[in-house]
Every structure is written in structure tokens, then in C-alpha cells.
N, C-alpha and C. Protein backbone atom coordinates (compact mmCIF):
# COMPACT_ATOMS: atom_id res chain seq x y z
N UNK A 1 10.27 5.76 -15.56
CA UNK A 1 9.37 4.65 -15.81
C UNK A 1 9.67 3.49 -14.84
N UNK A 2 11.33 3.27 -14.83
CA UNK A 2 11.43 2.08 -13.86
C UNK A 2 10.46 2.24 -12.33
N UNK A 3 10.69 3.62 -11.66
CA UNK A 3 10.03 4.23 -10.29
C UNK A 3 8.63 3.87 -10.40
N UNK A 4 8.34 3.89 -11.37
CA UNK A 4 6.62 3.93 -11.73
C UNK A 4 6.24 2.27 -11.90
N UNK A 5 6.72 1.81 -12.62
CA UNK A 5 6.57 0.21 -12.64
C UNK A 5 6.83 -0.67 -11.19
N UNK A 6 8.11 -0.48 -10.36
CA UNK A 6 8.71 -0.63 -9.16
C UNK A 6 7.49 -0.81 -8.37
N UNK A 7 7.18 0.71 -8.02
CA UNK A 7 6.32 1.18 -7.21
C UNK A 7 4.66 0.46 -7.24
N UNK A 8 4.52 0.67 -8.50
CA UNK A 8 3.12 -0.34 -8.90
C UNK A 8 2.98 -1.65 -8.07
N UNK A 9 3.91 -2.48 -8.51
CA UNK A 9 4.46 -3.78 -8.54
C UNK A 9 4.30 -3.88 -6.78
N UNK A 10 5.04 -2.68 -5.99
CA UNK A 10 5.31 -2.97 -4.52
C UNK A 10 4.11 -2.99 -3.81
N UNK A 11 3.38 -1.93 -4.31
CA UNK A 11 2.45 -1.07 -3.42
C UNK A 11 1.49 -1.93 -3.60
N UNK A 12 1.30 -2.39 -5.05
CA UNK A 12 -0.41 -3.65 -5.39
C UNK A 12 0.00 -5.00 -4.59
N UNK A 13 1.41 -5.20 -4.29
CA UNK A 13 1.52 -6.51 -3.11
C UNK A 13 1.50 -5.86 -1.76
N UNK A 14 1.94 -5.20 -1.43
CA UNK A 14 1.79 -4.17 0.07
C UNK A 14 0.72 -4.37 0.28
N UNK A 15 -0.34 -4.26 -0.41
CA UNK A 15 -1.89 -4.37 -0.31
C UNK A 15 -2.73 -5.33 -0.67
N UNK A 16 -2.30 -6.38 -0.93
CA UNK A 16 -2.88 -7.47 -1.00
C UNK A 16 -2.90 -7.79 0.42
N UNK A 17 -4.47 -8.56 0.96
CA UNK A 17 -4.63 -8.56 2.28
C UNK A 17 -4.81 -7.73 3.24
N UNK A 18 -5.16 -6.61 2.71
CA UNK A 18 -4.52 -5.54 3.48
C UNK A 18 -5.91 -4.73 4.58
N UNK A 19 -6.05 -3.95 5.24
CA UNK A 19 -7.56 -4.06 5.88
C UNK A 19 -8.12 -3.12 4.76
N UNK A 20 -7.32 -2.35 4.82
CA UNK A 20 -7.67 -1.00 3.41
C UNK A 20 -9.15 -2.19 2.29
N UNK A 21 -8.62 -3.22 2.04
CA UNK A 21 -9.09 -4.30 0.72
C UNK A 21 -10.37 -4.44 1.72
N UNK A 22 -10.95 -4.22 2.66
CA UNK A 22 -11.64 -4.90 3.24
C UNK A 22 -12.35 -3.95 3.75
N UNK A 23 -12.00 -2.58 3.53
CA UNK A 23 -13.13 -1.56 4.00
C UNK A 23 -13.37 -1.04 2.56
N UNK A 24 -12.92 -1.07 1.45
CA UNK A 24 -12.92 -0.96 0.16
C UNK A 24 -14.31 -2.06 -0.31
N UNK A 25 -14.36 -3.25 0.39
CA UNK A 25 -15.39 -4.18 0.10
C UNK A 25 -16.52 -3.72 0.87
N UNK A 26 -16.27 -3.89 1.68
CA UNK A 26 -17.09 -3.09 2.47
C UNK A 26 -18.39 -1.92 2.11
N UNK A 27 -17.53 -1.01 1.78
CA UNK A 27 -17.83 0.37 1.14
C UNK A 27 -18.57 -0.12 0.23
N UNK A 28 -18.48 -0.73 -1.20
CA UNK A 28 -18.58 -1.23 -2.14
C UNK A 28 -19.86 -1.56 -2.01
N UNK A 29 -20.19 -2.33 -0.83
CA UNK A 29 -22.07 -2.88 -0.81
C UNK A 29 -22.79 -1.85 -0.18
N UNK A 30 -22.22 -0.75 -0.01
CA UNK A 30 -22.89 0.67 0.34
C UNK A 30 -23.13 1.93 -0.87
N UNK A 31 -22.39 1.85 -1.27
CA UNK A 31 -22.12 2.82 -2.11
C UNK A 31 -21.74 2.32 -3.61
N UNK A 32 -22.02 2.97 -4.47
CA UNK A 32 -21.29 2.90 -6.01
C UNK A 32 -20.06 2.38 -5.73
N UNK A 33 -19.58 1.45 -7.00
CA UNK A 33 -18.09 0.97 -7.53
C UNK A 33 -17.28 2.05 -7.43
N UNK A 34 -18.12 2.80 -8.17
CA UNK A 34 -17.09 4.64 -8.96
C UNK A 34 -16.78 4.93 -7.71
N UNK A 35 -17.81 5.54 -7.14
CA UNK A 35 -17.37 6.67 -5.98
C UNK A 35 -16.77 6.06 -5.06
N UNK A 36 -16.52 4.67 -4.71
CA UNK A 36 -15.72 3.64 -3.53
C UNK A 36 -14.47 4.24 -4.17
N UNK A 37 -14.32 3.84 -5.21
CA UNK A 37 -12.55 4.38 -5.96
C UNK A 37 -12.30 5.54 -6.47
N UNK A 38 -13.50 6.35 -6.47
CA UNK A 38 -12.81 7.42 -6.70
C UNK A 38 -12.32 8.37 -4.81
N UNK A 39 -13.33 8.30 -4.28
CA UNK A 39 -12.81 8.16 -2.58
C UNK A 39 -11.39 7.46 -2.25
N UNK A 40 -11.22 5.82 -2.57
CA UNK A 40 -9.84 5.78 -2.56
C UNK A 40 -8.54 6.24 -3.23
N UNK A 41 -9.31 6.75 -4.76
CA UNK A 41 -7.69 7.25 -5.30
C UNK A 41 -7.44 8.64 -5.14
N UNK A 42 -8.66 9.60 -4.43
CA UNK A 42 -8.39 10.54 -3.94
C UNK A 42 -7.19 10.87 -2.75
N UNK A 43 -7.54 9.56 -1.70
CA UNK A 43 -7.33 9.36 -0.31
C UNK A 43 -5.98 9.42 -0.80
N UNK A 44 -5.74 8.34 -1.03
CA UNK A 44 -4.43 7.31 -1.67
C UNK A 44 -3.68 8.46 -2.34
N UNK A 45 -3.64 9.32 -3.40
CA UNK A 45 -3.12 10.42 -3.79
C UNK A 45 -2.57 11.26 -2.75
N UNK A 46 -3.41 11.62 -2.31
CA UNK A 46 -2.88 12.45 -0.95
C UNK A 46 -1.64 11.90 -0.10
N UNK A 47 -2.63 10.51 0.07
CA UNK A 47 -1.28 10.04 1.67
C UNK A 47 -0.10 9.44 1.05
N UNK A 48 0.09 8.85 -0.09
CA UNK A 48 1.46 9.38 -1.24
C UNK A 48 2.16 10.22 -1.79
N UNK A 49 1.42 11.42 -1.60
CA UNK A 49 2.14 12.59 -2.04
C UNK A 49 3.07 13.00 -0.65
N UNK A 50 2.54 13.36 0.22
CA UNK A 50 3.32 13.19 1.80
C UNK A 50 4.20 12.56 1.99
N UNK A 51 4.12 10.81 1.51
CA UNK A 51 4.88 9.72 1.74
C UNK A 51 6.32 10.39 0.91
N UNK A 52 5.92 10.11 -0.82
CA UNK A 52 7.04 10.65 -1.11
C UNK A 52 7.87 11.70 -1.09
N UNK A 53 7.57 13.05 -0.78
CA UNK A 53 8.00 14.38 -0.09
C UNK A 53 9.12 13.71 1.34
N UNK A 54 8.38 12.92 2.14
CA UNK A 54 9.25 12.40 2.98
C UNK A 54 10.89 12.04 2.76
N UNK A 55 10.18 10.52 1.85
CA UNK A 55 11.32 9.73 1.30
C UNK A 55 12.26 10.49 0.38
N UNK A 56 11.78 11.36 -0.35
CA UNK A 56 12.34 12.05 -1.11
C UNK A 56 13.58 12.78 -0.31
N UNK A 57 13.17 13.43 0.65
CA UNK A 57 13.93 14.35 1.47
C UNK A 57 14.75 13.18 1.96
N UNK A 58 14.27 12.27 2.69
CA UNK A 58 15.21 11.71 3.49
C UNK A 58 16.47 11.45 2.25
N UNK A 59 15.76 11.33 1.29
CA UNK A 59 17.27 10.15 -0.06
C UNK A 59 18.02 11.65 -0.50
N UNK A 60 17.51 12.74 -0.30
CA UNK A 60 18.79 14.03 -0.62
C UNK A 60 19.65 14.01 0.70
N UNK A 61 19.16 13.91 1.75
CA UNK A 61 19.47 14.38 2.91
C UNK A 61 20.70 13.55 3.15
N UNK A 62 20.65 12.26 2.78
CA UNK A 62 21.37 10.99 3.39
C UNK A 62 22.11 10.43 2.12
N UNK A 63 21.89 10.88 0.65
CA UNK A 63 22.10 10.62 -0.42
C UNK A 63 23.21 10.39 -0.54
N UNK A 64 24.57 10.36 0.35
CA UNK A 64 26.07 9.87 0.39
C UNK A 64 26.13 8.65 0.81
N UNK A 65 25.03 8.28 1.54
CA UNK A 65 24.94 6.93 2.50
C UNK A 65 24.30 6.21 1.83
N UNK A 66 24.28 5.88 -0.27
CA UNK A 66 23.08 5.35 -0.28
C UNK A 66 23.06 3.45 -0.49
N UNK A 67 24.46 3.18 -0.03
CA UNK A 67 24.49 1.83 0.50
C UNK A 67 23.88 1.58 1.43
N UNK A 68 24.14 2.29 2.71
CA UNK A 68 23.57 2.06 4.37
C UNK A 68 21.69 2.33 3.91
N UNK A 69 21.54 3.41 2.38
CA UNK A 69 19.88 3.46 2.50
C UNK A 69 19.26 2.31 2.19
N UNK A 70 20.34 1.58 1.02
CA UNK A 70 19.47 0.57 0.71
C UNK A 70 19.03 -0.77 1.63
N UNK A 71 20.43 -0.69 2.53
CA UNK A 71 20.38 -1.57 3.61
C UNK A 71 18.80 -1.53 4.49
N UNK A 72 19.03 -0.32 4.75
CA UNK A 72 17.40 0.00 5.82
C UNK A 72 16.43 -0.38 5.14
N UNK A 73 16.41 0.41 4.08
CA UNK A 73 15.09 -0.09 2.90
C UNK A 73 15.39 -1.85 2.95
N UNK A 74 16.00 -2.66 2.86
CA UNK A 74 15.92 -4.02 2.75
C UNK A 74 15.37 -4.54 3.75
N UNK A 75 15.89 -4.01 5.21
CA UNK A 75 15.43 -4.17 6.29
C UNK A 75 13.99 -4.12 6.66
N UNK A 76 13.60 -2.62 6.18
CA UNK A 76 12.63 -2.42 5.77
C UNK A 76 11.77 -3.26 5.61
N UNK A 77 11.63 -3.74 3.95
CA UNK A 77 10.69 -4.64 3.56
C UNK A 77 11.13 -6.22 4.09
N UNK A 78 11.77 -6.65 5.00
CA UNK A 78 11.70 -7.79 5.53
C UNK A 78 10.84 -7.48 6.42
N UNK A 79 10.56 -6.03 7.03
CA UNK A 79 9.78 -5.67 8.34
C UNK A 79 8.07 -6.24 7.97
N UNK A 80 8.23 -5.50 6.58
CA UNK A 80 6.97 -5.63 5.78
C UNK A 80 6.44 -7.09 5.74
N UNK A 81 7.36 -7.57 5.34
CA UNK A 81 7.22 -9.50 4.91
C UNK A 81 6.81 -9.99 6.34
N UNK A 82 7.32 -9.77 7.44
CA UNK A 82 6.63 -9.85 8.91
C UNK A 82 5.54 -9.53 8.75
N UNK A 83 5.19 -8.34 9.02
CA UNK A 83 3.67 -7.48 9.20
C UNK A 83 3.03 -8.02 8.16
N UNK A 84 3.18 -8.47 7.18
CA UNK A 84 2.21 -9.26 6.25
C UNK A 84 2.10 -10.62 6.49
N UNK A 85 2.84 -10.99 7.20
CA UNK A 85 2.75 -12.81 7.58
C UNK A 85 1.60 -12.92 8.89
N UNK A 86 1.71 -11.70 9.64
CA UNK A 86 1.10 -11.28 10.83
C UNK A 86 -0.62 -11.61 10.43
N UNK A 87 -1.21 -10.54 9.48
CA UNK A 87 -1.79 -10.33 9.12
C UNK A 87 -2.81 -8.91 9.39
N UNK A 88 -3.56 -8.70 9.14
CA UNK A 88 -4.38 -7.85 9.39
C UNK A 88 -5.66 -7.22 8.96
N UNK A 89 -6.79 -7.24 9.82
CA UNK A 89 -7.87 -7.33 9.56
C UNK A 89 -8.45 -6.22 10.16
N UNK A 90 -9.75 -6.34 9.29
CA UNK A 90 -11.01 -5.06 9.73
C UNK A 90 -11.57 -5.95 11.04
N UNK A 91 -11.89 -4.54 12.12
CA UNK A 91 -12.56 -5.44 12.91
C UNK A 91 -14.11 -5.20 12.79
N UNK A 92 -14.88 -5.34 13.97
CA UNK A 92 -16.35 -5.20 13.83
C UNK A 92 -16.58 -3.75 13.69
N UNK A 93 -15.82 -3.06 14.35
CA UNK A 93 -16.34 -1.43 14.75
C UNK A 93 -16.07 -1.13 13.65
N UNK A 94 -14.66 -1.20 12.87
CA UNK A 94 -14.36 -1.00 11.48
C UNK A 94 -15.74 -0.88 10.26
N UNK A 95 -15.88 -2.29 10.33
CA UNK A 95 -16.78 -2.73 9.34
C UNK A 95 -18.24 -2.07 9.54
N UNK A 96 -18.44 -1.81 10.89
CA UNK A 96 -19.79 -0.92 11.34
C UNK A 96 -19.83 0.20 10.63
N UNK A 97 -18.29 0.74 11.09
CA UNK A 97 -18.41 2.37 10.91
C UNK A 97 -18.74 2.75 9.19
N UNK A 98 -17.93 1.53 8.52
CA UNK A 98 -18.02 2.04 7.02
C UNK A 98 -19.67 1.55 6.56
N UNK A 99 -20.21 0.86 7.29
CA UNK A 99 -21.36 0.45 6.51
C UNK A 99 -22.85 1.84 6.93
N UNK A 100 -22.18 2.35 8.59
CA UNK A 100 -23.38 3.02 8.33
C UNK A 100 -22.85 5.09 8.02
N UNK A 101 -21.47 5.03 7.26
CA UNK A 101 -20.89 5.85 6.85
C UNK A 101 -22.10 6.73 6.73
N UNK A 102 -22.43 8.17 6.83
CA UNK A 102 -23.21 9.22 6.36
C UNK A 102 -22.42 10.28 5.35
N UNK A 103 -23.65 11.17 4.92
CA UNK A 103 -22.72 12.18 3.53
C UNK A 103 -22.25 11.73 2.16
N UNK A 104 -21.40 12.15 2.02
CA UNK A 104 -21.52 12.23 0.25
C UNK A 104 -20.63 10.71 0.70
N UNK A 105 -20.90 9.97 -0.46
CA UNK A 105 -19.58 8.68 -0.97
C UNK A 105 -18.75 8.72 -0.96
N UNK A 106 -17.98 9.65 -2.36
CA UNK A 106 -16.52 9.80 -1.87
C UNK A 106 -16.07 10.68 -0.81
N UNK A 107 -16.71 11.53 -0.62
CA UNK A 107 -16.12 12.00 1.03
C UNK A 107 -15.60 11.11 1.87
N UNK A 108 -16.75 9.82 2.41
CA UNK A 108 -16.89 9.18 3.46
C UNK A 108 -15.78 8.04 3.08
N UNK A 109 -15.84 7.26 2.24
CA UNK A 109 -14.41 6.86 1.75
C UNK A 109 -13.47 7.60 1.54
N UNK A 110 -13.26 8.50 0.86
CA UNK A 110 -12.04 9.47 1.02
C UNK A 110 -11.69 9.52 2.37
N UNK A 111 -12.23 10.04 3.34
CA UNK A 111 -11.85 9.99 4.57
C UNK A 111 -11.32 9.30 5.74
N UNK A 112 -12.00 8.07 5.44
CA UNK A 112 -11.84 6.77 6.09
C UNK A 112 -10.74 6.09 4.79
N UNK A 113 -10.46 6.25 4.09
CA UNK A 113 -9.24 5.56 3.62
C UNK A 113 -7.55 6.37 3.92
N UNK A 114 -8.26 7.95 4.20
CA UNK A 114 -6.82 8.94 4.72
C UNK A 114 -6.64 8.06 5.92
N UNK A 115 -7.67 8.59 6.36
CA UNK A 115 -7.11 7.91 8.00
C UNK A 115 -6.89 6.38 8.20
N UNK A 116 -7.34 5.83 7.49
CA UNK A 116 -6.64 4.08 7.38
C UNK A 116 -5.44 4.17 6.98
N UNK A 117 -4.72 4.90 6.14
CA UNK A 117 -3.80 4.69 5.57
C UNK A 117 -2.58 5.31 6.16
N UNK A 118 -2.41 6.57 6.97
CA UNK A 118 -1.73 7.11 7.49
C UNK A 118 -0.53 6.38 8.61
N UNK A 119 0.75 6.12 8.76
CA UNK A 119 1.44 4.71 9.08
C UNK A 119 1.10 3.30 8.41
N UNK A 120 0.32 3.12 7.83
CA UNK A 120 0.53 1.22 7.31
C UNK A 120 1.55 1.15 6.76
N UNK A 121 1.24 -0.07 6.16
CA UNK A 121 2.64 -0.68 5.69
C UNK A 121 2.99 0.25 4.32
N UNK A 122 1.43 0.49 3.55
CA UNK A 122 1.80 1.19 2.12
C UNK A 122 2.13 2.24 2.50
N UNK A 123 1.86 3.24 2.98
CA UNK A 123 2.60 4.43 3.18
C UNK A 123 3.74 4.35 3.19
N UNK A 124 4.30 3.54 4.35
CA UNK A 124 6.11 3.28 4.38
C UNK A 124 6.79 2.44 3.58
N UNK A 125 5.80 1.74 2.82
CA UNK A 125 6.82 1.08 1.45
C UNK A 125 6.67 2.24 0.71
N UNK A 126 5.62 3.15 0.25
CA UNK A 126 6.19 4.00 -0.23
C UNK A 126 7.34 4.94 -0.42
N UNK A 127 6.96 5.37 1.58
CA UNK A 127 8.38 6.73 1.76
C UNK A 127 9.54 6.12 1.73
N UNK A 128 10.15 4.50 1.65
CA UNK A 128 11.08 4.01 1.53
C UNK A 128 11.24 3.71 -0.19
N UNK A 129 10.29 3.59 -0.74
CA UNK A 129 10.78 3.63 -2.19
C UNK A 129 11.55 4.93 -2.60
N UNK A 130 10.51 5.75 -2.15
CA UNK A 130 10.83 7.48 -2.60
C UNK A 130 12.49 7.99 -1.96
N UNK A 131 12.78 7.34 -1.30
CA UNK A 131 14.35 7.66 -0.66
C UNK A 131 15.35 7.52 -1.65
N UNK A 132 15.29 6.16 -2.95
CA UNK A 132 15.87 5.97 -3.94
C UNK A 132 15.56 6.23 -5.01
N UNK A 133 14.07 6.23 -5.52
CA UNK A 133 13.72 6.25 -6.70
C UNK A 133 12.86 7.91 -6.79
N UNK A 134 12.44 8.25 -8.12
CA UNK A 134 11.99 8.96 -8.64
C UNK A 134 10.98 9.54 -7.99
N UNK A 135 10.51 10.57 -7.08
CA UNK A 135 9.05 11.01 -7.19
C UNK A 135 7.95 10.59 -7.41
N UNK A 136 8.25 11.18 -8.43
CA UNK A 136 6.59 11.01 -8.95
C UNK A 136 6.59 9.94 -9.94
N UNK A 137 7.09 9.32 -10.33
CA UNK A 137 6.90 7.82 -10.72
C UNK A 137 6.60 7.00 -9.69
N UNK A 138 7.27 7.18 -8.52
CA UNK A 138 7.09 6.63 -7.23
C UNK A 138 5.11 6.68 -6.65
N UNK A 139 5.22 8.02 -6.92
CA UNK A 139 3.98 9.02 -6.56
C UNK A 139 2.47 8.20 -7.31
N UNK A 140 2.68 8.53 -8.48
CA UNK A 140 2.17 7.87 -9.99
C UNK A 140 1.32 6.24 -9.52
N UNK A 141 2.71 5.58 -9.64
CA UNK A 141 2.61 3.82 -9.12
C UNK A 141 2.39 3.53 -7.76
N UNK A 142 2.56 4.25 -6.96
CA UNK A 142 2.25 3.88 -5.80
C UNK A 142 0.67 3.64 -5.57
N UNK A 143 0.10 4.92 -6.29
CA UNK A 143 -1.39 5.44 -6.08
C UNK A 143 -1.80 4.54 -6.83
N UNK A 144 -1.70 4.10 -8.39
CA UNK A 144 -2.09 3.24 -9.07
C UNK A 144 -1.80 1.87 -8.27
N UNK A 145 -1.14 1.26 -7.94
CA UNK A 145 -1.16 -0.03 -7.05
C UNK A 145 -2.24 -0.04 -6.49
N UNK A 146 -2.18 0.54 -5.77
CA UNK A 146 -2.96 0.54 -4.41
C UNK A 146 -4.64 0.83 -4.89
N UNK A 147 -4.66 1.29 -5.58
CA UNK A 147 -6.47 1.67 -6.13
C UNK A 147 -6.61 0.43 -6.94
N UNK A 148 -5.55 0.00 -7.95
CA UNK A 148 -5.62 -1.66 -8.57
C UNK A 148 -5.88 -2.60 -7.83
N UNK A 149 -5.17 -2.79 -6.53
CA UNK A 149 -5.47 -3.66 -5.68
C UNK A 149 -6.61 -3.76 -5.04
N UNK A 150 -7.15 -2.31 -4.62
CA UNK A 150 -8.35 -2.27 -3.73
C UNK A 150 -9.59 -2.75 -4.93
N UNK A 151 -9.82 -2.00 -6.09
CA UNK A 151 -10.81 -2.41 -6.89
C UNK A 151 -10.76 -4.20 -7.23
N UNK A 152 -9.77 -4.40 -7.32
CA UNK A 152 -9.48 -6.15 -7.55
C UNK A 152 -10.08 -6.96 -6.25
N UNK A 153 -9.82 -6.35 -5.14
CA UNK A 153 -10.96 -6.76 -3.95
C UNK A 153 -12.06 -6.65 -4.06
N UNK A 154 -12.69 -5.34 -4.25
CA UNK A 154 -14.12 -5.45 -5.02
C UNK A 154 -14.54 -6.39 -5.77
N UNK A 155 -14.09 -6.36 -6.68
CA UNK A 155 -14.42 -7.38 -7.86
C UNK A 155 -14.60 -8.79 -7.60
N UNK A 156 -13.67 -9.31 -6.81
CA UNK A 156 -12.81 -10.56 -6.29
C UNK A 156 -14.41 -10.78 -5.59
N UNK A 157 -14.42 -9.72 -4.59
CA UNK A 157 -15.41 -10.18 -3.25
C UNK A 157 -16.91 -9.99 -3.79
N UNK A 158 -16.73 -9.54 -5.10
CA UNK A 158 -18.33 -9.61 -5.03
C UNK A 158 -18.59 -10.77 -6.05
N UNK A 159 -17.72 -11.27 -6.66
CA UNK A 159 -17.50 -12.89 -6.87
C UNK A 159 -18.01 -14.01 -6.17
N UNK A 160 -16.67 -13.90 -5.45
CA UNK A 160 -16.36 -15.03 -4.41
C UNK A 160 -16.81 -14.57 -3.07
N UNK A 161 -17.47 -13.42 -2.57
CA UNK A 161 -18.23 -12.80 -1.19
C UNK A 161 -16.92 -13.34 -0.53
N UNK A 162 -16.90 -14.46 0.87
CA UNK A 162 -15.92 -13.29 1.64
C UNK A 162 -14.96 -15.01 1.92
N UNK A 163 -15.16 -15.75 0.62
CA UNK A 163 -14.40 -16.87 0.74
C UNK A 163 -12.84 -16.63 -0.23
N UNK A 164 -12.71 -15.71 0.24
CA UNK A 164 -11.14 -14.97 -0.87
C UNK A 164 -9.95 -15.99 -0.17
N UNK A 165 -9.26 -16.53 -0.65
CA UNK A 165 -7.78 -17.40 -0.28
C UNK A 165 -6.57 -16.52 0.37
N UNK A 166 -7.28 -16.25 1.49
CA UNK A 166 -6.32 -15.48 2.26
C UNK A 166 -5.09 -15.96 2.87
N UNK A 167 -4.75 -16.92 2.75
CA UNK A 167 -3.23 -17.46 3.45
C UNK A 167 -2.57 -17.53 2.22
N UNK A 168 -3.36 -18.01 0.93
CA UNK A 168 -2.34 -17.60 -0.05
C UNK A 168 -1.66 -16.27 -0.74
N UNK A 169 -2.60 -15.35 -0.26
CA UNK A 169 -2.64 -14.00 -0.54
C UNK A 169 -1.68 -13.59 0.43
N UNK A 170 -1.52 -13.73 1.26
CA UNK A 170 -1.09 -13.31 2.66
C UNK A 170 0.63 -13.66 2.48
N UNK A 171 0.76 -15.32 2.17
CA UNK A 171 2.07 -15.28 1.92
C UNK A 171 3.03 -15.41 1.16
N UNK A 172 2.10 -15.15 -0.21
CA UNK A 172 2.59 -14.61 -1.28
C UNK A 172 2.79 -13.30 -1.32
N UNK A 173 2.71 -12.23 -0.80
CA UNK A 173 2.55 -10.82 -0.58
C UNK A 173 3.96 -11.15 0.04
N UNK A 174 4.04 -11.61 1.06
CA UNK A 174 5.27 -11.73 2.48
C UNK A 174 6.65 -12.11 1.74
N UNK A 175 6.37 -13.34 0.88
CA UNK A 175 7.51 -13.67 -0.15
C UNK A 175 8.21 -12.48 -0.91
N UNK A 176 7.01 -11.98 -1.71
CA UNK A 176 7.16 -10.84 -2.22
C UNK A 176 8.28 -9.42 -1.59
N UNK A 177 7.63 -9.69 -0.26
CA UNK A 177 8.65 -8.19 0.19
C UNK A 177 9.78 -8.60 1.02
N UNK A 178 10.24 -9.98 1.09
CA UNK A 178 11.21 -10.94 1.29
C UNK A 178 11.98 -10.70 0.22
N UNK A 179 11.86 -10.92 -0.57
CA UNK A 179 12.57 -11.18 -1.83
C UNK A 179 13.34 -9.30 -2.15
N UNK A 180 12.01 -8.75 -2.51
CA UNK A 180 12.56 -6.98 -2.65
C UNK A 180 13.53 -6.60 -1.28
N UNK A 181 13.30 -7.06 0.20
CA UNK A 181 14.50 -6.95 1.10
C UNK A 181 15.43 -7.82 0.78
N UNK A 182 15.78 -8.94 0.43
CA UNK A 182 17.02 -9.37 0.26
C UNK A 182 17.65 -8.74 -0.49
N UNK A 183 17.22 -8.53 -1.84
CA UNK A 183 17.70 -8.27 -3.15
C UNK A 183 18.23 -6.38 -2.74
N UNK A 184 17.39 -5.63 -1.94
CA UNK A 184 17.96 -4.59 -1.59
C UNK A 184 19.10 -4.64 -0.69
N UNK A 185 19.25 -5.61 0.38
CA UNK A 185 20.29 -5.57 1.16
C UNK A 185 21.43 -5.97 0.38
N UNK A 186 21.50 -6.77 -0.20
CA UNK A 186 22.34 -6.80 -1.33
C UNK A 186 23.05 -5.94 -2.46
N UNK A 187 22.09 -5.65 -2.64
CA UNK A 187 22.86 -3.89 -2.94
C UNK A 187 23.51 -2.78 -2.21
N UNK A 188 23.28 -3.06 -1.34
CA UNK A 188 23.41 -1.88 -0.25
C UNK A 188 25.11 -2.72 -0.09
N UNK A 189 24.82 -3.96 0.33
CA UNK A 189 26.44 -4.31 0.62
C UNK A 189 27.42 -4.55 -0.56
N UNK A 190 26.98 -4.14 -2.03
CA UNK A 190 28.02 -4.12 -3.01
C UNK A 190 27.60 -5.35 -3.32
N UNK A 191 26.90 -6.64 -3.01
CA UNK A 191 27.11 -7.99 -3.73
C UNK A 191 26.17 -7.90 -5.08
N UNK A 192 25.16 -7.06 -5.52
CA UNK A 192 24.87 -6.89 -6.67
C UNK A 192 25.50 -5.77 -7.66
């Protein structure tokens, strides 16, 4: 349960701001609510199941070292807290491609959210959760974050259209994986 809560918690801030939130909106004025998320929690399932298989392996593999893991993992999400301070956005071609998407709904989101997602940041906060924690709690919460977050963009943007408080989003997310890297490097060196 802790892996599953953790993971929730990481992955729905990993993705706050995220471009994923923004081809998810996107999608959204094309297509059905349903089939936008059911396309992403398809996608999202998938490129988490991979993620954690990774991390998983790497945390047996290295599982003597798991001070030096937590260290990286801390490192890690300070990398994250960067790349989220950075920011990152859909560009025009982006936003083109999803609006004049062809074929079924969730296909065309399903597809375009695999391939968005493959290296970002959520993927690798994932495969770095999965090095310490549980699987498929990992697996579970990761996917649930991340489809929570994206539908909360929906919602958000068809609210507020495209005046969303992005610097607060942005570095509150960054704090966020500031805080989970300190608090991991800290473990890693015995001070917790």
C-alpha cells in the first residue's frame, strides 16, 4: 500500500505541468472525455509496466547497494525538480498533430500518449521508484497518478481554457521532487 500511495503522490506531481496535460487537453476538444482517458490509461499502463520491470531489476540487481540506490534516486528527483523548473511545453506541430488526429479515439491517444511518454520525467520517476519499492503498487499508483493528473487538466482547462497558473504549478511540482530528493539522499547516507 505504502508503493501505491508513494507512487500516486509522485507521479500526479511529475505531471503536473507536464506536456502529456496539454495534449490530454488538447485531445479532449476533439474527442470524448472517456475515450481521451481511456487512450491515456491504456498508454500510461503500458509505459509503466516497462518502467517498473526496469526499476525492479535494477533494485534486485544492485539490492546490496541500497544506500548508494537511494542516493541516485535522490539525485534523481533533484534532476526532476530541475526539469520541472525548466518547464515544458506542447509545441505547435504537437498541438496540430493531436487536433487533426485520424481513426478510432483511443487508439489515436493511446498512441500519441506511448510515444509522449517514453523517457519523460514520469517514466523515470517511475523506474526509480520501482528500484525500491513494490511493483505493482508502484505499477498500480503510478498509472493512477498520472491519468488523475491528466483528467484534472481536462477539467481544470475546460474551466479556466488555457489561463491555468502555471508558475505555480510548475514550482510547486519542483519543490515537491526537491523535497522527495533530499529526504532520499538522506537515507541513502544513514541520517534518517
Amino acid at each position: 500500500m505504502y508503493a501505491f500511495l508513494l507512487s500516486t503522490a509522485v507521479i500526479f506531481v511529475a505531471e503536473l505541468g507536464d506536456k502529456s496535460q496539454l495534449m490530454a487537453m488538447t485531445f479532449a476538444t476533439r474527442y470524448r472525455v472517456r475515450d481521451v482517458l481511456i487512450g491515456i490509461t491504456v498508454a500510461t499502463a503500458v509505459v509503466h509496466l516497462a518502467s517498473v520491470a526496469i526499476g525492479a531489476a535494477a533494485g534486485v540487481a544492485f539490492g546490496e547497494y541500497q544506500g548508494a540506490i537511494s542516493v541516485v534516486a535522490g539525485l534523481a528527483f533533484l534532476a526532476f525538480a530541475i526539469w520541472t523548473l525548466r518547464g515544458d511545453e506542447l509545441t505547435e506541430e504537437e498541438a496540430s498533430k493531436a487536433r487533426r488526429s485520424t481513426g478510432a479515439a483511443i487508439l489515436a491517444v493511446g498512441t500519441a500518449f506511448f510515444l509522449a511518454e517514453l523517457g519523460d520525467k514520469t517514466m523515470l520517476a517511475t523506474v526509480t521508484l520501482a528500484t525500491q519499492e513494490d511493483w505493482f503498487g508502484v505499477w498500480v499508483g503510478s498509472t493512477l497518478g498520472m491519468v488523475v493528473a491528466d483528467a484534472l487538466a481536462i477539467g481544470v482547462g475546460a474551466v479556466l481554457g488555457r489561463r491555468l497558473p502555471e508558475r505555480v504549478i510548475r514550482y510547486g511540482a519542483a519543490i515537491a521532487f526537491a523535497l522527495f530528493g533530499a529526504l532520499l539522499i538522506a537515507e541513502g547516507l544513514g541520517l534518517l
